[in-house]
N, C-alpha and C. Protein backbone atom coordinates (compact mmCIF):
# COMPACT_ATOMS: atom_id res chain seq x y z
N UNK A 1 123.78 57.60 94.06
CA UNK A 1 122.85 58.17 93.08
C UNK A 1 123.46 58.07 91.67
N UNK A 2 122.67 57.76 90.52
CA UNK A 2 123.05 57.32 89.40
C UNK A 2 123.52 59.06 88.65
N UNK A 3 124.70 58.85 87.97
CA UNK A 3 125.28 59.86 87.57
C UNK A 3 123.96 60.47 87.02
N UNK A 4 123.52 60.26 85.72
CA UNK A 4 122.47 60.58 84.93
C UNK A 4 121.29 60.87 85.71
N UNK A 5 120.83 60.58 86.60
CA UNK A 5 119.91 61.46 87.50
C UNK A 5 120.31 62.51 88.28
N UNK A 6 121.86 62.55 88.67
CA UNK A 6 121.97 63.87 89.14
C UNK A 6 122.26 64.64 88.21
N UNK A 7 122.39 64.46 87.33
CA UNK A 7 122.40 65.22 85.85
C UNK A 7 121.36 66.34 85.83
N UNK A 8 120.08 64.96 85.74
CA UNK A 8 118.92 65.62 85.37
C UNK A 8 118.23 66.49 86.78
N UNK A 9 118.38 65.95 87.68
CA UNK A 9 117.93 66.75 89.03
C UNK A 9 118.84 68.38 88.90
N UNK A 10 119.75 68.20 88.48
CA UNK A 10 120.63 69.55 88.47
C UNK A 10 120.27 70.14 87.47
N UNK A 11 120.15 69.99 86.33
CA UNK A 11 119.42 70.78 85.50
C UNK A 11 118.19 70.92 85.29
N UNK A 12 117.39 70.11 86.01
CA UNK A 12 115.92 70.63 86.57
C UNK A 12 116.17 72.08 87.23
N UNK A 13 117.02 72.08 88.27
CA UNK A 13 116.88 72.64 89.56
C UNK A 13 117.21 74.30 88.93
N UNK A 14 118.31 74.12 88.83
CA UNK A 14 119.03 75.63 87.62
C UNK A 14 118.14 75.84 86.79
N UNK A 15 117.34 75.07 86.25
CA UNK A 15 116.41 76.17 85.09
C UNK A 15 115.02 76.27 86.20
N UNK A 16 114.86 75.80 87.04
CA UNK A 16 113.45 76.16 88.20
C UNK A 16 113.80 77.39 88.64
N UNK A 17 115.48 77.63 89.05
CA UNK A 17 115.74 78.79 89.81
C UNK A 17 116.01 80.14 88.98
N UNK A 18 116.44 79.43 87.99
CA UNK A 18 116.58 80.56 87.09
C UNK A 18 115.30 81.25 87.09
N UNK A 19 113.91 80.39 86.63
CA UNK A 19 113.27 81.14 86.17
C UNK A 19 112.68 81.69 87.14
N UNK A 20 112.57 80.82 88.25
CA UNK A 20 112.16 81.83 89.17
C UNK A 20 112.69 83.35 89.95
N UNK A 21 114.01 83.73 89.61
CA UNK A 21 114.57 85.04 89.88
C UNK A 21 114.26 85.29 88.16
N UNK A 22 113.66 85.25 87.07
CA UNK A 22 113.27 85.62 86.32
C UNK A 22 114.28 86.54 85.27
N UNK A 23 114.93 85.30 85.54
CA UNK A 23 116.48 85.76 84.45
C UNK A 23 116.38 84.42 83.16
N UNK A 24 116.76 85.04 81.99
CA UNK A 24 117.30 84.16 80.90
C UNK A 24 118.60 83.62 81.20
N UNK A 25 118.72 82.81 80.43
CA UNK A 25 119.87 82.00 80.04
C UNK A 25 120.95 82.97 79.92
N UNK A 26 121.11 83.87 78.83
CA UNK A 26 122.29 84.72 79.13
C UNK A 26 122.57 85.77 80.01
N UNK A 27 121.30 86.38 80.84
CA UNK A 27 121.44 87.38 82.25
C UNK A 27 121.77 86.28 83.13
N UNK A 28 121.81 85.09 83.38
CA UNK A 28 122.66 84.28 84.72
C UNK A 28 124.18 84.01 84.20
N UNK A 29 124.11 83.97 82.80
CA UNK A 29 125.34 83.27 82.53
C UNK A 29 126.25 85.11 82.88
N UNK A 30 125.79 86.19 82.49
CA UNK A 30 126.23 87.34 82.57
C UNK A 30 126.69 87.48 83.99
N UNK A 31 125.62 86.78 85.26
CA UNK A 31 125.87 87.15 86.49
C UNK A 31 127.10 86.37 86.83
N UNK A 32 127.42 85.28 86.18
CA UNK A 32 127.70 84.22 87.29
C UNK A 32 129.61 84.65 86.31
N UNK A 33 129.53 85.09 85.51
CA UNK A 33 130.70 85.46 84.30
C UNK A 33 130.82 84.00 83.23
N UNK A 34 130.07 83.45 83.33
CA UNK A 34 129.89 82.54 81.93
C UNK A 34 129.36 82.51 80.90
N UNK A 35 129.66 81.57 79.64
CA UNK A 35 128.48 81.98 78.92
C UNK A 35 127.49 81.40 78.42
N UNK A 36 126.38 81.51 78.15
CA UNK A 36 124.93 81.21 77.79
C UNK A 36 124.95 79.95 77.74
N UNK A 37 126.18 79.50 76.50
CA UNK A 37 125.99 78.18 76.43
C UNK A 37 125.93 77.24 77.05
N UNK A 38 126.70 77.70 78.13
CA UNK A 38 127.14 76.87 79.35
C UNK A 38 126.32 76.10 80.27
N UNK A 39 125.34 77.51 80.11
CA UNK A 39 123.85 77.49 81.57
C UNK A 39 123.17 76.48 80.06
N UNK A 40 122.79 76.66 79.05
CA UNK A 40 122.16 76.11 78.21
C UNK A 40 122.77 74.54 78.07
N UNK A 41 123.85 74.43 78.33
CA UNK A 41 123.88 72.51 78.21
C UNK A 41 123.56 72.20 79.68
N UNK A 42 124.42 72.79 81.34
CA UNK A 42 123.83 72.42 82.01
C UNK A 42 121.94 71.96 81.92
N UNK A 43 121.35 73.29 81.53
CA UNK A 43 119.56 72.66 81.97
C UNK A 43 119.47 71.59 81.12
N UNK A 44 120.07 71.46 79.67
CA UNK A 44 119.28 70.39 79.02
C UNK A 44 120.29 69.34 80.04
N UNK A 45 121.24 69.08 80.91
CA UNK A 45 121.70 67.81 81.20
C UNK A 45 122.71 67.42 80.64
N UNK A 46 123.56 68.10 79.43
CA UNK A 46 124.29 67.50 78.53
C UNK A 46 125.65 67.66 79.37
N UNK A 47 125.94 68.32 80.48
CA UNK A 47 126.78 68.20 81.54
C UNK A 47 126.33 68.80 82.47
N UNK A 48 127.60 68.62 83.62
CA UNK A 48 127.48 69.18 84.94
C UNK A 48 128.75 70.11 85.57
N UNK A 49 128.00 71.04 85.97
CA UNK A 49 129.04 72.24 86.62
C UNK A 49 129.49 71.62 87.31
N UNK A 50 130.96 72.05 87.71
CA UNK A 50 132.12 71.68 88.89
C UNK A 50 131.92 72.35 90.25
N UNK A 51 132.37 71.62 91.39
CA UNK A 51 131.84 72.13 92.32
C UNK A 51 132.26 73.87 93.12
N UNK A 52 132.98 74.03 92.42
CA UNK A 52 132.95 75.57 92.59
C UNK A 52 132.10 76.35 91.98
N UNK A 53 131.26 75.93 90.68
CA UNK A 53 130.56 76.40 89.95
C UNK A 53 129.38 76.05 90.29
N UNK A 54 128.76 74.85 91.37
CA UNK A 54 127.81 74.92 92.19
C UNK A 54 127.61 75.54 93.44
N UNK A 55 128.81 76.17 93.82
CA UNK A 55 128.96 76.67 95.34
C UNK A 55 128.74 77.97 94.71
N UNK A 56 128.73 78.34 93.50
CA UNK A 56 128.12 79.78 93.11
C UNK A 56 126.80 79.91 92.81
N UNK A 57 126.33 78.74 91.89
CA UNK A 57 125.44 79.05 91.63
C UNK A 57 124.32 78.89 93.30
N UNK A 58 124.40 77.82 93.54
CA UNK A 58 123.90 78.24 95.21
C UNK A 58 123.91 79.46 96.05
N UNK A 59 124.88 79.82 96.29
CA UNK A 59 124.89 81.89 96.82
C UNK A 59 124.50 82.38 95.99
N UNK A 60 123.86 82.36 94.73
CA UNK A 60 123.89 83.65 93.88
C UNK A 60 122.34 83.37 94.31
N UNK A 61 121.61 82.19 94.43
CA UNK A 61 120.07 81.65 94.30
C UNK A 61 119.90 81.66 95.92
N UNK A 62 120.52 82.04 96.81
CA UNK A 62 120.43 81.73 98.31
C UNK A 62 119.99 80.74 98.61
N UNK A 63 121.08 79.26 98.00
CA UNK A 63 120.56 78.11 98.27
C UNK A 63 121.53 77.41 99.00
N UNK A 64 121.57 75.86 99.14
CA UNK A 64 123.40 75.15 99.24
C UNK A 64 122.91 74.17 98.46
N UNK A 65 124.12 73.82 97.96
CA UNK A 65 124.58 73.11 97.31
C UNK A 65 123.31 71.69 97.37
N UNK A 66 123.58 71.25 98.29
CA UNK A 66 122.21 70.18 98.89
C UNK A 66 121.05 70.66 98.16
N UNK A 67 120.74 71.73 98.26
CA UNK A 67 119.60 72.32 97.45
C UNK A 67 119.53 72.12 96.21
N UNK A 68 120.50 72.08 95.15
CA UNK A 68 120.15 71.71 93.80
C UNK A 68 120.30 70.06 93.61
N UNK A 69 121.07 69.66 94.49
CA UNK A 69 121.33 68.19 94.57
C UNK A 69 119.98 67.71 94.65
N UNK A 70 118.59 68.26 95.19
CA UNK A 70 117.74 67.81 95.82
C UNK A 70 116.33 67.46 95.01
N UNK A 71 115.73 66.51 94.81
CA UNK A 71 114.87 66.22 94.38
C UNK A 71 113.54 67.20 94.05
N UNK A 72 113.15 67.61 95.45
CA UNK A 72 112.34 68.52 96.01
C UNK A 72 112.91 69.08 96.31
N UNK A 73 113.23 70.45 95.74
CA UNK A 73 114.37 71.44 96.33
C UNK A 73 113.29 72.70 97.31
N UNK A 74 113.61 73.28 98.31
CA UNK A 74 113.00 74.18 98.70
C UNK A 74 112.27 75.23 97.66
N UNK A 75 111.63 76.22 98.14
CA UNK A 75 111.22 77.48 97.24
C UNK A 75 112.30 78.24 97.74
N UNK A 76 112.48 79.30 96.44
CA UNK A 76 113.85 80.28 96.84
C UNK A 76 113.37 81.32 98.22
N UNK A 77 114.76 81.01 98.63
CA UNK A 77 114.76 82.40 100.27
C UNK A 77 114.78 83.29 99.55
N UNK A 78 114.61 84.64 100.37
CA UNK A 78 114.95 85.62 99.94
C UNK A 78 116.92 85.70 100.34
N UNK A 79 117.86 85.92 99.31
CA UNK A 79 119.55 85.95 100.22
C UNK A 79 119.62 87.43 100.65
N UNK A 80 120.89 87.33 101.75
CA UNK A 80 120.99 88.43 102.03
C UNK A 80 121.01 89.71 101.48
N UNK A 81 121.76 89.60 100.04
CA UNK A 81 121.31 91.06 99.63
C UNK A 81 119.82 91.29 99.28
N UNK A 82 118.89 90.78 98.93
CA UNK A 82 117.58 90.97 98.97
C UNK A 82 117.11 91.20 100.14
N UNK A 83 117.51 91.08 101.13
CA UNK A 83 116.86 91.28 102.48
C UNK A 83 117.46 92.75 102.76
N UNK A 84 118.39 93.00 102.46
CA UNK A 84 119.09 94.33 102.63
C UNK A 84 118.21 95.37 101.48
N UNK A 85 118.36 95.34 100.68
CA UNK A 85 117.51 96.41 99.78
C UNK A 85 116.08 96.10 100.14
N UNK A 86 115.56 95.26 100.72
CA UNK A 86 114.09 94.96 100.95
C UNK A 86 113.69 96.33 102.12
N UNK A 87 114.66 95.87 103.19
CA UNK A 87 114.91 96.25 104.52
C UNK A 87 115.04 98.43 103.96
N UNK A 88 116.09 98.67 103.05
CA UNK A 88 116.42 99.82 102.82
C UNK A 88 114.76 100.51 102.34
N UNK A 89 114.11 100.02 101.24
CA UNK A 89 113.45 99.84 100.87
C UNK A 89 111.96 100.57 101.64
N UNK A 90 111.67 99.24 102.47
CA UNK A 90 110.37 99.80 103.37
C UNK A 90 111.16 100.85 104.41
N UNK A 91 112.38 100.73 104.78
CA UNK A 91 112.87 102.23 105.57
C UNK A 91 112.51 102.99 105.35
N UNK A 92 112.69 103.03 103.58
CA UNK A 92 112.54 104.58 103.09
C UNK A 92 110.92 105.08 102.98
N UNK A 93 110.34 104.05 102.87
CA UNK A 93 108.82 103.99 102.60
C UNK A 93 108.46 104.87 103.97
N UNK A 94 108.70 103.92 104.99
CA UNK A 94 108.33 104.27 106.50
C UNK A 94 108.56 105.23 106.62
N UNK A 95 109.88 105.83 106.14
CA UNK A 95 110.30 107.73 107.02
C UNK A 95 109.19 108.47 106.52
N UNK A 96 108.63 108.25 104.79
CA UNK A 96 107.84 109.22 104.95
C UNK A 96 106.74 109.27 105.56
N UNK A 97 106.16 108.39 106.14
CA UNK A 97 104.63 108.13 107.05
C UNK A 97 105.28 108.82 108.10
N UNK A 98 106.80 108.69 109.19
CA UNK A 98 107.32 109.27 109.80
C UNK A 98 107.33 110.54 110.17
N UNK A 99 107.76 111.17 108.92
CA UNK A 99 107.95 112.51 108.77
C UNK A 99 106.28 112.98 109.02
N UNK A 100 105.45 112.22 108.20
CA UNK A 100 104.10 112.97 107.98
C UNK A 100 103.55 113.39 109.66
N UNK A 101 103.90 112.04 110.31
CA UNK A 101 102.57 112.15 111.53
C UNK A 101 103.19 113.23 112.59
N UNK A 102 104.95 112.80 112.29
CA UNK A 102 105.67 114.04 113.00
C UNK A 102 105.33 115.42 112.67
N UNK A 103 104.98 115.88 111.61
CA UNK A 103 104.56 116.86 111.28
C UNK A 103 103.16 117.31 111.65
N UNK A 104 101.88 116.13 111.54
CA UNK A 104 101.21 116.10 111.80
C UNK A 104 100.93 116.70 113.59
N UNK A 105 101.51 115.94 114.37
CA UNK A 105 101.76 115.90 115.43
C UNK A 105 102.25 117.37 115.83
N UNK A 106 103.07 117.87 115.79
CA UNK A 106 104.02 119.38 115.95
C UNK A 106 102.85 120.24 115.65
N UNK A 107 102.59 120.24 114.22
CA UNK A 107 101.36 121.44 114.00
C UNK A 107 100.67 121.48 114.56
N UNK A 108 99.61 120.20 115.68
CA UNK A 108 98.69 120.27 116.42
C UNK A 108 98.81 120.75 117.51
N UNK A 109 100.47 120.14 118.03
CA UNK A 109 100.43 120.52 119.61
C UNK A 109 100.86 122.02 119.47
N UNK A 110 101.51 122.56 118.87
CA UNK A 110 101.52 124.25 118.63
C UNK A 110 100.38 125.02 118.34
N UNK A 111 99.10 124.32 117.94
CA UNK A 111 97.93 125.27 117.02
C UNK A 111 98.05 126.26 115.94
N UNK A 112 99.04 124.96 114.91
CA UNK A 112 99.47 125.77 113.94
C UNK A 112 98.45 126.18 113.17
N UNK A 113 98.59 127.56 112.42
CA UNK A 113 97.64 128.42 111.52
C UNK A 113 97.01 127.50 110.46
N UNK A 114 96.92 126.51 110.13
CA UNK A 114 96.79 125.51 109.04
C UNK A 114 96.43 124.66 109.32
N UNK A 115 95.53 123.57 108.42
CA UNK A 115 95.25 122.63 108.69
C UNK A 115 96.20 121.09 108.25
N UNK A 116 96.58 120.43 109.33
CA UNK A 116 97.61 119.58 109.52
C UNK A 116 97.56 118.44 108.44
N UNK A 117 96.07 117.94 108.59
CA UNK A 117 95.74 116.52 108.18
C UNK A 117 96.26 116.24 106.90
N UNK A 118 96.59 117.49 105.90
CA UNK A 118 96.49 117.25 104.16
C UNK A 118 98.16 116.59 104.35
N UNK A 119 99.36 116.80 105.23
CA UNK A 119 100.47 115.88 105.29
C UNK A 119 100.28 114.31 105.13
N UNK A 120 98.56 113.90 105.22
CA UNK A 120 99.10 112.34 105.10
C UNK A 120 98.49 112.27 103.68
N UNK A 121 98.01 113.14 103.43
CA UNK A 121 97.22 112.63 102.07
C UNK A 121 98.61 113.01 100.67
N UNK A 122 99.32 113.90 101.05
CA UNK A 122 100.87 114.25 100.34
C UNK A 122 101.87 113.44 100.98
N UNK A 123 101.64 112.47 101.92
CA UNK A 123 102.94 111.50 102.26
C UNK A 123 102.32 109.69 100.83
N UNK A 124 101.10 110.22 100.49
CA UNK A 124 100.77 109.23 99.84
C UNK A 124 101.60 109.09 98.82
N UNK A 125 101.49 109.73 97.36
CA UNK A 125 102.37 109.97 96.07
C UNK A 125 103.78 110.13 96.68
N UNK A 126 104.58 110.66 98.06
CA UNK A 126 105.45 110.70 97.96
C UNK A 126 106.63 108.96 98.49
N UNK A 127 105.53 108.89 99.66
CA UNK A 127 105.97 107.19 99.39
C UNK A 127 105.69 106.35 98.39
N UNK A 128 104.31 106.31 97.47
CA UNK A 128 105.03 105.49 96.21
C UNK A 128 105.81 106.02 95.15
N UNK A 129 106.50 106.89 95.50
CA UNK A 129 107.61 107.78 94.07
C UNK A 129 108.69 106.88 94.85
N UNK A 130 108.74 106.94 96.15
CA UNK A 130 110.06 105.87 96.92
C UNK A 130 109.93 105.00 96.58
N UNK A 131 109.19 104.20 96.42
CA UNK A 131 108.90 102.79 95.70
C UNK A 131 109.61 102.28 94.39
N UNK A 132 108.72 104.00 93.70
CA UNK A 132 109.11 102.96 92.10
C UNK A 132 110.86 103.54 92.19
N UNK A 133 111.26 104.37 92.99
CA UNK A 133 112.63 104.68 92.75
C UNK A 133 113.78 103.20 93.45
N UNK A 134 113.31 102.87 94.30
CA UNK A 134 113.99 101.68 94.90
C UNK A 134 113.52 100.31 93.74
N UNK A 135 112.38 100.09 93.38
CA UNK A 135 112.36 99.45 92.93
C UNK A 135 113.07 99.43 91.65
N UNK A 136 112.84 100.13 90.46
CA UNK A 136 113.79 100.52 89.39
C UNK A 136 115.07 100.17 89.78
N UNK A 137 115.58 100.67 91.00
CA UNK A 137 117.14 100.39 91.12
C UNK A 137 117.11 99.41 91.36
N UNK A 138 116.62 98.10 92.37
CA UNK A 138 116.81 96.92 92.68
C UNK A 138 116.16 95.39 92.44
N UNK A 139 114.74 96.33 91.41
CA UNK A 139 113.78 94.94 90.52
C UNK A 139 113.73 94.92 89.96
N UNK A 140 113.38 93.65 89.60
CA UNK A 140 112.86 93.18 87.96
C UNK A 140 111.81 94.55 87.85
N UNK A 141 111.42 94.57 86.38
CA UNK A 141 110.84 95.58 85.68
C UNK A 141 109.46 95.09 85.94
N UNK A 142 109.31 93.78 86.40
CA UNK A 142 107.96 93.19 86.48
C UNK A 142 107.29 93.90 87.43
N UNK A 143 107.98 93.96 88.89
CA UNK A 143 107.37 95.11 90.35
C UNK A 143 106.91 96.38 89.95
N UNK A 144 107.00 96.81 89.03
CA UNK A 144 107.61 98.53 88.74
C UNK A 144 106.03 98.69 88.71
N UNK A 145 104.91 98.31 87.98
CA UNK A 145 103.81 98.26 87.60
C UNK A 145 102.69 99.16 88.76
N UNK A 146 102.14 98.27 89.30
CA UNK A 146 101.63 98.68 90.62
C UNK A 146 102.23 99.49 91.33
N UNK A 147 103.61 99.75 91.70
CA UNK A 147 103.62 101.03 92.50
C UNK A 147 103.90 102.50 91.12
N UNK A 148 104.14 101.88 90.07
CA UNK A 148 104.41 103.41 89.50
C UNK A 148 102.39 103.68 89.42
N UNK A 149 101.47 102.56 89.04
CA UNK A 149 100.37 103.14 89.30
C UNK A 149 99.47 103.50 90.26
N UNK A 150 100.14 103.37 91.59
CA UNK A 150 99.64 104.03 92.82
C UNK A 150 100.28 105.37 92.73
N UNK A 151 101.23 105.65 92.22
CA UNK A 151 102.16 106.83 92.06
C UNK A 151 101.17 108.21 91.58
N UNK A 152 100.71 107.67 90.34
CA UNK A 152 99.51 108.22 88.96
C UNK A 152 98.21 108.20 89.85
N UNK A 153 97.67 107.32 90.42
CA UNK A 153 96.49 107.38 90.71
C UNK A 153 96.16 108.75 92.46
N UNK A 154 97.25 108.31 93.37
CA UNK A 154 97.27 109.21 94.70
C UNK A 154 97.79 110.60 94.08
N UNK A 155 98.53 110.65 92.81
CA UNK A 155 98.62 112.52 92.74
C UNK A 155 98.02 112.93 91.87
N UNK A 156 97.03 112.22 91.48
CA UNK A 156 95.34 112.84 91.12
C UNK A 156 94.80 113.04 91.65
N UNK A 157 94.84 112.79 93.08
CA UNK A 157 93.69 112.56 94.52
C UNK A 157 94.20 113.86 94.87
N UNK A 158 95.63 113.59 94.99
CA UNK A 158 96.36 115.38 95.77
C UNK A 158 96.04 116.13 94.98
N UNK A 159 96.26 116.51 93.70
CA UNK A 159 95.80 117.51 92.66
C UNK A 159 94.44 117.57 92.97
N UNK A 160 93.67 117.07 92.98
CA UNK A 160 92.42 117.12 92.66
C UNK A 160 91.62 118.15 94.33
N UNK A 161 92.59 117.19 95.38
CA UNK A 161 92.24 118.05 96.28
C UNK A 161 92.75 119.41 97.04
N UNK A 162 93.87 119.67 95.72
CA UNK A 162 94.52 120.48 96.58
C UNK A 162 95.11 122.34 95.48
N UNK A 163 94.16 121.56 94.46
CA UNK A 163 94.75 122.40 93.49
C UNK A 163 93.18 123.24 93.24
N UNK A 164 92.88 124.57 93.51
CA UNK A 164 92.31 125.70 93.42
C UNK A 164 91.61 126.11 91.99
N UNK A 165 91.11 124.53 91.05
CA UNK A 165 90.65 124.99 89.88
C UNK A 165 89.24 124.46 89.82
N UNK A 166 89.09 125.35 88.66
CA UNK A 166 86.97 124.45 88.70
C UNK A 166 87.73 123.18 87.90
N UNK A 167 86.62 122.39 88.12
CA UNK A 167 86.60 120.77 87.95
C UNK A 167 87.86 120.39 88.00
N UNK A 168 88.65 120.21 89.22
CA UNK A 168 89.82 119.57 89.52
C UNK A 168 89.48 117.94 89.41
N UNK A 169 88.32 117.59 89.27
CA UNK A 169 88.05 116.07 89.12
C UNK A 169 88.72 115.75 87.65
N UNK A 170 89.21 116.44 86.92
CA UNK A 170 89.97 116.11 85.51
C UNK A 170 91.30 115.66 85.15
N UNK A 171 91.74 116.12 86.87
CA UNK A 171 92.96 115.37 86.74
C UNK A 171 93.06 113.80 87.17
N UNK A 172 91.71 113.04 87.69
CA UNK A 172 91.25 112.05 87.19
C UNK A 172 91.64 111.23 85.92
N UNK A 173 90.92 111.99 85.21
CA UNK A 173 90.62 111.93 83.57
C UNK A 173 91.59 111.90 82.66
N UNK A 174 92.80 113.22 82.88
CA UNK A 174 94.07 112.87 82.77
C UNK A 174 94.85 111.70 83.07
N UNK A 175 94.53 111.42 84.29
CA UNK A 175 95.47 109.75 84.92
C UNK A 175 95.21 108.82 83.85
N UNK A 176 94.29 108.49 83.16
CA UNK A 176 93.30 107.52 82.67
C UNK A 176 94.24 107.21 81.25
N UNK A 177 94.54 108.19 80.95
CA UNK A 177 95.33 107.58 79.96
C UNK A 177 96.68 107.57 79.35
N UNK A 178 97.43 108.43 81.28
CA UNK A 178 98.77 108.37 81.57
C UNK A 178 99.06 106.49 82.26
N UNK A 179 97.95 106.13 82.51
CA UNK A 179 97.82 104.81 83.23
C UNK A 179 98.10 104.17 81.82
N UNK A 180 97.23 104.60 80.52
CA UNK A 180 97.40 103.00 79.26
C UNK A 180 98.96 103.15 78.98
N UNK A 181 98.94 104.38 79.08
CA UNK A 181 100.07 104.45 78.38
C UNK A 181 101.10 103.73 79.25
N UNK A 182 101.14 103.38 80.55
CA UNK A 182 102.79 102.89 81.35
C UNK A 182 101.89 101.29 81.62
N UNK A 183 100.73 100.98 80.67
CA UNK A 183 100.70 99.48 80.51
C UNK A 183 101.26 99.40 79.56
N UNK A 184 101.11 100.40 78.31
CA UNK A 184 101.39 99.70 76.94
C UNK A 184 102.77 99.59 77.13
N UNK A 185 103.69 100.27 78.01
CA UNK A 185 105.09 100.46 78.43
C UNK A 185 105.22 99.18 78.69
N UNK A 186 104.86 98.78 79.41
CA UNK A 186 104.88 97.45 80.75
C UNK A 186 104.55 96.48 79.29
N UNK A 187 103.83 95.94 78.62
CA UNK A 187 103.46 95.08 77.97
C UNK A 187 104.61 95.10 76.41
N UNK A 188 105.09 96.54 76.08
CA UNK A 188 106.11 96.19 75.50
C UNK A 188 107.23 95.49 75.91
N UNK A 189 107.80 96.13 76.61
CA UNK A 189 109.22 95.87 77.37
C UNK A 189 109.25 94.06 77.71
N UNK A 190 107.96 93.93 78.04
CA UNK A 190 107.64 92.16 78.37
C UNK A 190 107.30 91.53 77.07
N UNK A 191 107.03 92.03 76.57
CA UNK A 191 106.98 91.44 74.60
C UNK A 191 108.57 91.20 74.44
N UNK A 192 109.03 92.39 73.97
CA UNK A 192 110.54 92.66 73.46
C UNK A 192 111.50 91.26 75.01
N UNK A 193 111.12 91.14 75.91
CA UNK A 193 112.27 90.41 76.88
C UNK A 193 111.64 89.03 76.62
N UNK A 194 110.92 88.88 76.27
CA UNK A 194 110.08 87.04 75.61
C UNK A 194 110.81 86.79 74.26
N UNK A 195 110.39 88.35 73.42
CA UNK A 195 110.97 87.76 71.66
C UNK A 195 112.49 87.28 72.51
N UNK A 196 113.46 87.99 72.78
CA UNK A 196 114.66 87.81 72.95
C UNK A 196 114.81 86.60 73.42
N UNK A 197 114.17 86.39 74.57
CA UNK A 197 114.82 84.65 75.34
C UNK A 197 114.29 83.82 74.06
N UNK A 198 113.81 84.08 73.14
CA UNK A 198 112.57 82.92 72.11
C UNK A 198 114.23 82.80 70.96
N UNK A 199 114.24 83.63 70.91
CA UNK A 199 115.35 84.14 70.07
C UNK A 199 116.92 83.22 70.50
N UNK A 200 117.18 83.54 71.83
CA UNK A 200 118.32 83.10 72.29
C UNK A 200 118.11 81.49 72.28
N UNK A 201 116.69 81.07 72.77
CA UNK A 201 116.75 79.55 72.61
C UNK A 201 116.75 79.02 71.61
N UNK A 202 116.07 79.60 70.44
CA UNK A 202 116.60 79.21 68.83
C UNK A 202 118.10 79.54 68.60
N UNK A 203 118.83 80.03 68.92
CA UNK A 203 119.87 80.37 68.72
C UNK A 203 120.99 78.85 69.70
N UNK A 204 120.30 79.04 70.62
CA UNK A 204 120.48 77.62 71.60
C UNK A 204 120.69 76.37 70.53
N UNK A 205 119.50 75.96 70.62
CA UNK A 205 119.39 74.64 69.22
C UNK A 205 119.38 74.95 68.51
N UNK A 206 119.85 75.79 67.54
CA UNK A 206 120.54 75.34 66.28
C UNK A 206 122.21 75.40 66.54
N UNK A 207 122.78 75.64 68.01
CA UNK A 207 123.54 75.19 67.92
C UNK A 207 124.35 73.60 68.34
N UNK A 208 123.01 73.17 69.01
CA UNK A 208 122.67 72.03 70.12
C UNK A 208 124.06 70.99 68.95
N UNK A 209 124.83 69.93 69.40
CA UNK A 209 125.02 68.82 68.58
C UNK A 209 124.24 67.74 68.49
N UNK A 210 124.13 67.50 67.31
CA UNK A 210 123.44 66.63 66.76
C UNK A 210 123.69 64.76 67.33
């Protein structure tokens, strides 16, 4: 294979993977302990990492080596530590449906004084609060979205059904614009992480050589 095409196949491949774990140029160079510039001449091609520095970047992307070598490179696996926080993850999700039906279950077969059923409608908000808490710790900021707004939307449902006021339908109404507000959140934070990579790649070429 002609040097200059594995050039370019390799720095195809590193900026495909990059972007697809949805890291900049300087959060991989941060992961991998290099710097920016580095990952920035690899993609344009202007060199090539050494093979210890491909046997990393491969484990860090749960790939091999063959994989960036490769024309058609696979779509990224999930690697083992993603499968482990994935795995921790829906655990934690699951115990609380767990806990609920167990509870559910016990109060019935005793003929407890109360009515059982409202445990699944309060295992709702409390499994997606597990969510956005695992997620925060182990995702991109991009996931966070959808479960923090299942979070907002199911403990309006519980409030609404469980809270002893006239027109409890208001805590509805309330959600409505606790919801704009963790878009306008979500749409900053993704503004401000675009200016920056826009920023770092101007910063890129103008240092490029001429």
């Amino acid at each position: 294979m002609e040097k200059e095409k594995v050039k370019h196949i390799i720095a195809k491949n590193i900026q495909r993977y990059r972007k697809l774990n949805r890291l900049t140029q300087l959060e991989l160079a941060n992961k991998l302990n290099y710097s920016d510039k580095s990952i920035s001449k690899w993609e344009r091609g202007e060199g090539v990492p050494d093979i210890y520095v491909l046997v990393e970047l491969a484990n860090f992307f749960g790939l091999t080596v063959d994989d960036l070598l490769n024309e058609n490179p696979p779509l990224v696996p999930i690697n083992a530590k993603q499968k482990k926080h994935l795995m921790i993850t829906l655990t934690a999700f699951a115990s609380v449906w767990v806990v609920a039906v167990m509870f559910y279950a016990i109060a019935t077969m005793v003929s407890a004084p109360f009515e059982a059923w409202p445990a699944f409608l309060i295992a709702l908000p409390v499994s997606f609060i597990v969510l956005v808490v695992f997620t925060a710790i182990w995702s991109d900021y991009h996931y966070l979205l959808i479960p923090v707004s299942l979070f907002i939307w199911s403990l309006a449902l519980v409030l609404t059904l469980f809270i002893p006021v006239d027109r409890s339908y208001l805590f509805f109404i309330i959600a409505i614009p606790v919801q704009i507000l963790i878009l306008f959140i979500f749409f900053v934070v993704r503004y401000r992480k675009k200016e920056k990579f826009y920023f770092q790649n101007q910063s890129n070429n103008e240092n490029r050589p001429s």
